[in-house]
C-alpha atoms as a PDB file:
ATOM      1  CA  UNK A   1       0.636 -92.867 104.023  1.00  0.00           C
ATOM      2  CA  UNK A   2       1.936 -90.674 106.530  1.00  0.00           C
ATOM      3  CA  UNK A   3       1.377 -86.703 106.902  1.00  0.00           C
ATOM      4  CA  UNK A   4       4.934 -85.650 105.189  1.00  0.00           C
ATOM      5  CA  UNK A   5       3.845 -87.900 102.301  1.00  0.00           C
ATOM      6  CA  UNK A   6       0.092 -86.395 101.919  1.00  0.00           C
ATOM      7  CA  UNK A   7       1.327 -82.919 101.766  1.00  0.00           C
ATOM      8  CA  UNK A   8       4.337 -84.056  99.382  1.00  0.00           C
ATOM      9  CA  UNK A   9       1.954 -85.606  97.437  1.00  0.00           C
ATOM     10  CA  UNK A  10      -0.293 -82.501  97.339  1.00  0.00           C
ATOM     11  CA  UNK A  11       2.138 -80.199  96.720  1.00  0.00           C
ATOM     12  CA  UNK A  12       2.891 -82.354  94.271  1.00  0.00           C
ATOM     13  CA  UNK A  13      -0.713 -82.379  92.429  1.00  0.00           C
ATOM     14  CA  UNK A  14      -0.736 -78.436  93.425  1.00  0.00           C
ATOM     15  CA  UNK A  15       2.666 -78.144  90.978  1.00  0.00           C
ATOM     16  CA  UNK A  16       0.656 -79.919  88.832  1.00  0.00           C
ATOM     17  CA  UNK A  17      -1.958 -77.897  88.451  1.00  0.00           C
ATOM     18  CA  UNK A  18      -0.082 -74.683  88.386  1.00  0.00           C
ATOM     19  CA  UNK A  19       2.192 -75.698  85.320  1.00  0.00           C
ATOM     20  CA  UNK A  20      -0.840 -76.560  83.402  1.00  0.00           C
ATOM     21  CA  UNK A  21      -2.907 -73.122  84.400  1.00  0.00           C
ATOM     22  CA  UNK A  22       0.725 -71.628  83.362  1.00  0.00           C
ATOM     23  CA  UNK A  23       0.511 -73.709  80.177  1.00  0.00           C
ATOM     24  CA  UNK A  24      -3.166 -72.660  79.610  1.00  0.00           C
ATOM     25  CA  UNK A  25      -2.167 -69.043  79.747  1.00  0.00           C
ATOM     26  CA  UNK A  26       0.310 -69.365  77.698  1.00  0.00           C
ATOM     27  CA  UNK A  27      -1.916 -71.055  75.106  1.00  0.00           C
ATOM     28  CA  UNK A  28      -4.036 -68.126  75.548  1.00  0.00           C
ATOM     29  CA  UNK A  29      -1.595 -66.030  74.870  1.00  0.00           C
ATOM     30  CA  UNK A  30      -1.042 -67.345  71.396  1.00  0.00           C
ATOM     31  CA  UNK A  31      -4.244 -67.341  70.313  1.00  0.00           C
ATOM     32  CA  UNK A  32      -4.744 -63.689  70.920  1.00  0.00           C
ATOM     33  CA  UNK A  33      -1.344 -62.902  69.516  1.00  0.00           C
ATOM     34  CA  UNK A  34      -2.765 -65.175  66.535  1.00  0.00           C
ATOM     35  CA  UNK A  35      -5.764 -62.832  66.292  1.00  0.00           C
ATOM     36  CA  UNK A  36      -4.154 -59.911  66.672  1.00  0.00           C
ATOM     37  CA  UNK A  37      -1.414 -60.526  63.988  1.00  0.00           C
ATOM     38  CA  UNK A  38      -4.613 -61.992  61.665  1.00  0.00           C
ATOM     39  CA  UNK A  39      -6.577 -58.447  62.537  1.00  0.00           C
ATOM     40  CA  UNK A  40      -3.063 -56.918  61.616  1.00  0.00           C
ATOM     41  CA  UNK A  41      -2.829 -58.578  58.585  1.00  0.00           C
ATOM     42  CA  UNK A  42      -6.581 -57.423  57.227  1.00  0.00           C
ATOM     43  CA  UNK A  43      -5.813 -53.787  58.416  1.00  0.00           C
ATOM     44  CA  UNK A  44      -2.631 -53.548  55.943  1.00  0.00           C
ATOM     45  CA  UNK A  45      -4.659 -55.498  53.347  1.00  0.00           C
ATOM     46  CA  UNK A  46      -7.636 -52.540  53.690  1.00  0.00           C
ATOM     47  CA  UNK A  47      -5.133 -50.428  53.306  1.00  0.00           C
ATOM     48  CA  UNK A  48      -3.537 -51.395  50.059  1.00  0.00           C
ATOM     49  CA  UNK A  49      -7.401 -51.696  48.744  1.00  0.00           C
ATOM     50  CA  UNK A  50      -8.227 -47.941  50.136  1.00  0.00           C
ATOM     51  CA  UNK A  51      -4.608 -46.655  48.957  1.00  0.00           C
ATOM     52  CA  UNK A  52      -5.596 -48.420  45.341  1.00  0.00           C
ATOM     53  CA  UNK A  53      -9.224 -46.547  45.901  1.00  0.00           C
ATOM     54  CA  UNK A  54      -7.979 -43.307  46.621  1.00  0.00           C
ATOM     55  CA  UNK A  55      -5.012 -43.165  43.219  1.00  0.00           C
ATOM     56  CA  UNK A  56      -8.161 -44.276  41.221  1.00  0.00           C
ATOM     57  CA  UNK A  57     -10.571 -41.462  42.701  1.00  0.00           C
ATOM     58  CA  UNK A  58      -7.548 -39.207  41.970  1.00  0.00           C
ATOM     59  CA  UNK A  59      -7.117 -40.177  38.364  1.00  0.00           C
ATOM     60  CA  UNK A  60     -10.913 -39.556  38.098  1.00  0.00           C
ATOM     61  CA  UNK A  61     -10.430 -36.002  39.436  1.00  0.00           C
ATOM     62  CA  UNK A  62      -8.074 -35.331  37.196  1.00  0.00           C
ATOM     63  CA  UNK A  63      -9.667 -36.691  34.181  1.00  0.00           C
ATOM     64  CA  UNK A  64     -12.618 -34.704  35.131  1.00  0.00           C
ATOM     65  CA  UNK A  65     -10.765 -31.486  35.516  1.00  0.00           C
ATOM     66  CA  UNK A  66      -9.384 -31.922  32.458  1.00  0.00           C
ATOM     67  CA  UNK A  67     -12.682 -32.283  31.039  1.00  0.00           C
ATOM     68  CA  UNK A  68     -14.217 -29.164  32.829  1.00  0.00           C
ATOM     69  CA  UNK A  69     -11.354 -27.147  31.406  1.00  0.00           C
ATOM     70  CA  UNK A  70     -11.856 -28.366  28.169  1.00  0.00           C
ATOM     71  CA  UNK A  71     -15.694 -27.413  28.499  1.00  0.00           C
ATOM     72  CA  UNK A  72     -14.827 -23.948  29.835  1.00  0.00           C
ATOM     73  CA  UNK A  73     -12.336 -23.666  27.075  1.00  0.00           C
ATOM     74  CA  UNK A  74     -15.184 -24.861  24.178  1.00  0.00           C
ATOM     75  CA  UNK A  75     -17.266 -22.203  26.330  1.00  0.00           C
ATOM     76  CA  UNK A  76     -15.048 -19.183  25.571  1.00  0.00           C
ATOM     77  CA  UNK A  77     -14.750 -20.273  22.148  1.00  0.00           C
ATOM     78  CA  UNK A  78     -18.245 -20.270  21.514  1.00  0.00           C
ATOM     79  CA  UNK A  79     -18.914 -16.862  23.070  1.00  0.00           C
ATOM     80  CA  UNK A  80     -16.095 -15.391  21.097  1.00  0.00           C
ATOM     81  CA  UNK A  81     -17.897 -16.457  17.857  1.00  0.00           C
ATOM     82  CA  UNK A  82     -20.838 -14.958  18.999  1.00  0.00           C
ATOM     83  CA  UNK A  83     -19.400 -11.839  19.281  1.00  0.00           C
ATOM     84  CA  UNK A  84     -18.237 -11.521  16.399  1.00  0.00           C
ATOM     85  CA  UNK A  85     -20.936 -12.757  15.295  1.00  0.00           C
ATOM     86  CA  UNK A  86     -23.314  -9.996  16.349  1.00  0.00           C
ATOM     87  CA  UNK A  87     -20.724  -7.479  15.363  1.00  0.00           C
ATOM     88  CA  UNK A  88     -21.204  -8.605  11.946  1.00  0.00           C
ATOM     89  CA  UNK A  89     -24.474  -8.338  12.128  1.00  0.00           C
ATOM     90  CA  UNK A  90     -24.169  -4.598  14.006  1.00  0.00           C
ATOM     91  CA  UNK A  91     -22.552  -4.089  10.864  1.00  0.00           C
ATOM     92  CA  UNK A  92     -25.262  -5.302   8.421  1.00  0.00           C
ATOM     93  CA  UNK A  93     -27.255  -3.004  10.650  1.00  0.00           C
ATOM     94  CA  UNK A  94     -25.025  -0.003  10.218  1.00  0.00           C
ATOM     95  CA  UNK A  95     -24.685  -0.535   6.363  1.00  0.00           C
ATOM     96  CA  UNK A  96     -27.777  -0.302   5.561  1.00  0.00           C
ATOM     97  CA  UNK A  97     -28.602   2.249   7.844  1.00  0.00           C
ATOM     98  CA  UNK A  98     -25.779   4.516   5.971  1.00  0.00           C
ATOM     99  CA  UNK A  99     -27.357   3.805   2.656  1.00  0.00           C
END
């Protein structure tokens, strides 16, 4: 084998190795593109499940201020009837006090 051939040969094995450190990059490259479009995938998935979370949480609010309304509501009621209430009884009072 004569020089021209050795270095033919060599560039030869040097093309070699190049298109298979090209090919290993690019095999790298999918599998992080993989992961990334997997990682992707669970974000929008978390997503959905917080969304879901959150129109729950916000039917629970509103149940809830529809309760404390209702209590405030019961509240007033119950403070009205004590008023009148103790005016009937101011009025017991005064009755007998005019006899």
């Amino acid at each position: 084998m004569d020089m021209e051939e050795y270095i033919s040969e060599q560039e030869k094995v040097e093309n070699i190795e190049n298109t298979m450190e090209e090919v290993d990059q690019f095999q790298l490259l999918e599998e992080k593109i993989d992961r990334l479009i997997s990682f992707v995938t669970k974000l929008k998935q978390e997503k959905i499940s917080l969304e879901e979370k959150i129109q729950e949480q916000e039917q629970l609010i509103a149940e809830l201020r529809d309760q404390v309304e209702e209590l405030q509501a019961d509240k007033e009621r119950a403070k009205e009837r004590i008023s009148y209430v103790l005016t009937k009884i101011d009025q017991i009072d005064t009755e007998e006090d005019g006899e």
